[in-house]
Protein backbone atom coordinates (compact mmCIF):
# COMPACT_ATOMS: atom_id res chain seq x y z
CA UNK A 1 -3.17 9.05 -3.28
CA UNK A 2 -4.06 11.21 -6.43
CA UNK A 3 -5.58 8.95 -9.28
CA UNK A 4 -4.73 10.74 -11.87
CA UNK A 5 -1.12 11.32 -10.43
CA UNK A 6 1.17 7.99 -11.97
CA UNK A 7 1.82 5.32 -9.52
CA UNK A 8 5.39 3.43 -9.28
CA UNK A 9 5.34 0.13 -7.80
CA UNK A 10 8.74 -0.71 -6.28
CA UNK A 11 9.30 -4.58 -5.65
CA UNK A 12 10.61 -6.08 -2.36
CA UNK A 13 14.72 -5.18 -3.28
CA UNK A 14 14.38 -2.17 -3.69
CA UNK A 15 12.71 -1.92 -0.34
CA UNK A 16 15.33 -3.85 1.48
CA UNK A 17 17.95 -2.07 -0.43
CA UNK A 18 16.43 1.38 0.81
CA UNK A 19 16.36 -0.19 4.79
CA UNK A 20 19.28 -1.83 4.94
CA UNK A 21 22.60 0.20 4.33
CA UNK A 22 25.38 -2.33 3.60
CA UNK A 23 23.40 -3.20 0.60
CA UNK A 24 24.99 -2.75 -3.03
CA UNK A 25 22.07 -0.23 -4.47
CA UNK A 26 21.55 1.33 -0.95
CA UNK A 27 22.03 4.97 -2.77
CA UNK A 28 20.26 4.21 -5.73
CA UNK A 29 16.87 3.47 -3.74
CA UNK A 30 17.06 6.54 -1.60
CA UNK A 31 17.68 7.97 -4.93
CA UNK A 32 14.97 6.83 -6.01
CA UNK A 33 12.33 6.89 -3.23
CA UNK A 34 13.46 10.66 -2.93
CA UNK A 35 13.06 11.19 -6.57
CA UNK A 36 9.32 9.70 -6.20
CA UNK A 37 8.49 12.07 -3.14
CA UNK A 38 9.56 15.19 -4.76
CA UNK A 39 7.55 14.44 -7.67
CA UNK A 40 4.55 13.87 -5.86
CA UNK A 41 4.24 10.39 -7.31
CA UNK A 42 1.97 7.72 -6.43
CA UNK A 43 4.30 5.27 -4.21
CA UNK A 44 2.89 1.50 -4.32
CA UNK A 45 4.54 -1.41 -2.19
CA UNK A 46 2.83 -5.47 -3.03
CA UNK A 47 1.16 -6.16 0.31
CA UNK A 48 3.27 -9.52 0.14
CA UNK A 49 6.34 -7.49 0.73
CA UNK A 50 5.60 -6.22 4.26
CA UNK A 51 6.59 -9.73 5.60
CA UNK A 52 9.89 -10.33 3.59
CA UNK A 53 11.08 -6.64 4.32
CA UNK A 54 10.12 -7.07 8.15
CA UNK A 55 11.98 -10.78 8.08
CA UNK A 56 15.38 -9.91 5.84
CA UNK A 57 15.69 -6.50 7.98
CA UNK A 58 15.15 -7.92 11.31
CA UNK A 59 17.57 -10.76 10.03
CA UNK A 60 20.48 -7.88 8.74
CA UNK A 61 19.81 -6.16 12.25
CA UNK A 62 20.86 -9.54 13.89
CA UNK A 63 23.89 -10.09 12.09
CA UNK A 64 25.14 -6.78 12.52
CA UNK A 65 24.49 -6.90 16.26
CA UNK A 66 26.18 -9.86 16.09
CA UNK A 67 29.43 -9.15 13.88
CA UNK A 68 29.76 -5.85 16.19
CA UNK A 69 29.18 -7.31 20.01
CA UNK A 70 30.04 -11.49 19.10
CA UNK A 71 26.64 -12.44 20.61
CA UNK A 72 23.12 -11.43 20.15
CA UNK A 73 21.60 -10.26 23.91
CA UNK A 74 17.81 -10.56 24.21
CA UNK A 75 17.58 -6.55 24.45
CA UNK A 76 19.37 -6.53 20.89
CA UNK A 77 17.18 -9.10 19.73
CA UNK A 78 14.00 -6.78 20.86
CA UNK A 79 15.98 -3.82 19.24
CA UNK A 80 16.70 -5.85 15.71
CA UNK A 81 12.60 -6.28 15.90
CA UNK A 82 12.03 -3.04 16.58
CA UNK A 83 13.84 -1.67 13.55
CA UNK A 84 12.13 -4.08 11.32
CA UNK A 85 8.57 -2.50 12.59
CA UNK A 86 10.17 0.71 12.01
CA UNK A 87 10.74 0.06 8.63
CA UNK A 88 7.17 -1.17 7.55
CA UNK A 89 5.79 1.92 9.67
CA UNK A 90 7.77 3.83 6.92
CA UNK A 91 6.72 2.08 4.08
CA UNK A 92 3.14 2.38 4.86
CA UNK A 93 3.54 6.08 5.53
CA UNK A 94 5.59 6.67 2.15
CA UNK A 95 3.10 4.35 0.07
CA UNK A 96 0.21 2.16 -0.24
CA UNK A 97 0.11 -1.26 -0.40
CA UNK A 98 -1.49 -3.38 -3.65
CA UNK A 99 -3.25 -6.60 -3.56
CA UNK A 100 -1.54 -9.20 -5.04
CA UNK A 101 -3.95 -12.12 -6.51
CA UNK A 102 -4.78 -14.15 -9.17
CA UNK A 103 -5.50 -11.08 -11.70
CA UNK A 104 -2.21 -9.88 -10.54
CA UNK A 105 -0.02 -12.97 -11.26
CA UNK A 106 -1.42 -13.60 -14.72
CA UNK A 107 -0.80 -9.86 -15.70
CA UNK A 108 2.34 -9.92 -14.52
CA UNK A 109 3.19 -13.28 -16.12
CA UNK A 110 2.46 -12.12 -19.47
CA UNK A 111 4.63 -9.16 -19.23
């Protein structure tokens, strides 16, 4: 990561919205997240979103497997998980996770 490159910090939707197809702004995000990459832009993830993205995609996996099969087997459970780690793989090889603390919060609060 370049410091004097800019930096774009994408929140937890977008995230989710780039993962998980059926979503509304699917497009948009790999709009976006392509957009980013062919600038050479820094791309910056919260650290707090690696768990939500893992949860809700792991979750969406499920419910797919589900809606397409009517039951969830323990292989497609292991599968649904296995997706979810794919995803954070890819968001820590497309960006860099940020601390989010104290200093964080109040900044952000007063924006």
């Amino acid at each position: 990561m370049s410091e004097n490159t800019p930096s774009i910090l994408l929140d937890t939707n977008i995230w989710l919205d780039y993962y998980i197809a059926n979503r509304k702004a699917h497009h948009e995000a790999l709009a976006l997240i392509g957009y980013i990459e062919d600038d050479n832009l820094n791309l910056l993830y919260a650290a707090t979103s690696i768990k939500d993205v893992f949860y809700l995609v792991n979750q969406e996996a499920k419910h797919m497997a589900r809606e397409a099969q009517g039951a969830l087997t323990e292989s497609d459970a292991l599968a649904c998980r296995e997706i979810a780690w794919g995803c954070i793989r890819n968001m820590e090889e497309l960006a860099a996770a940020v601390p989010v603390g104290e200093p964080q919060v109040w900044l952000a609060s007063h924006f």
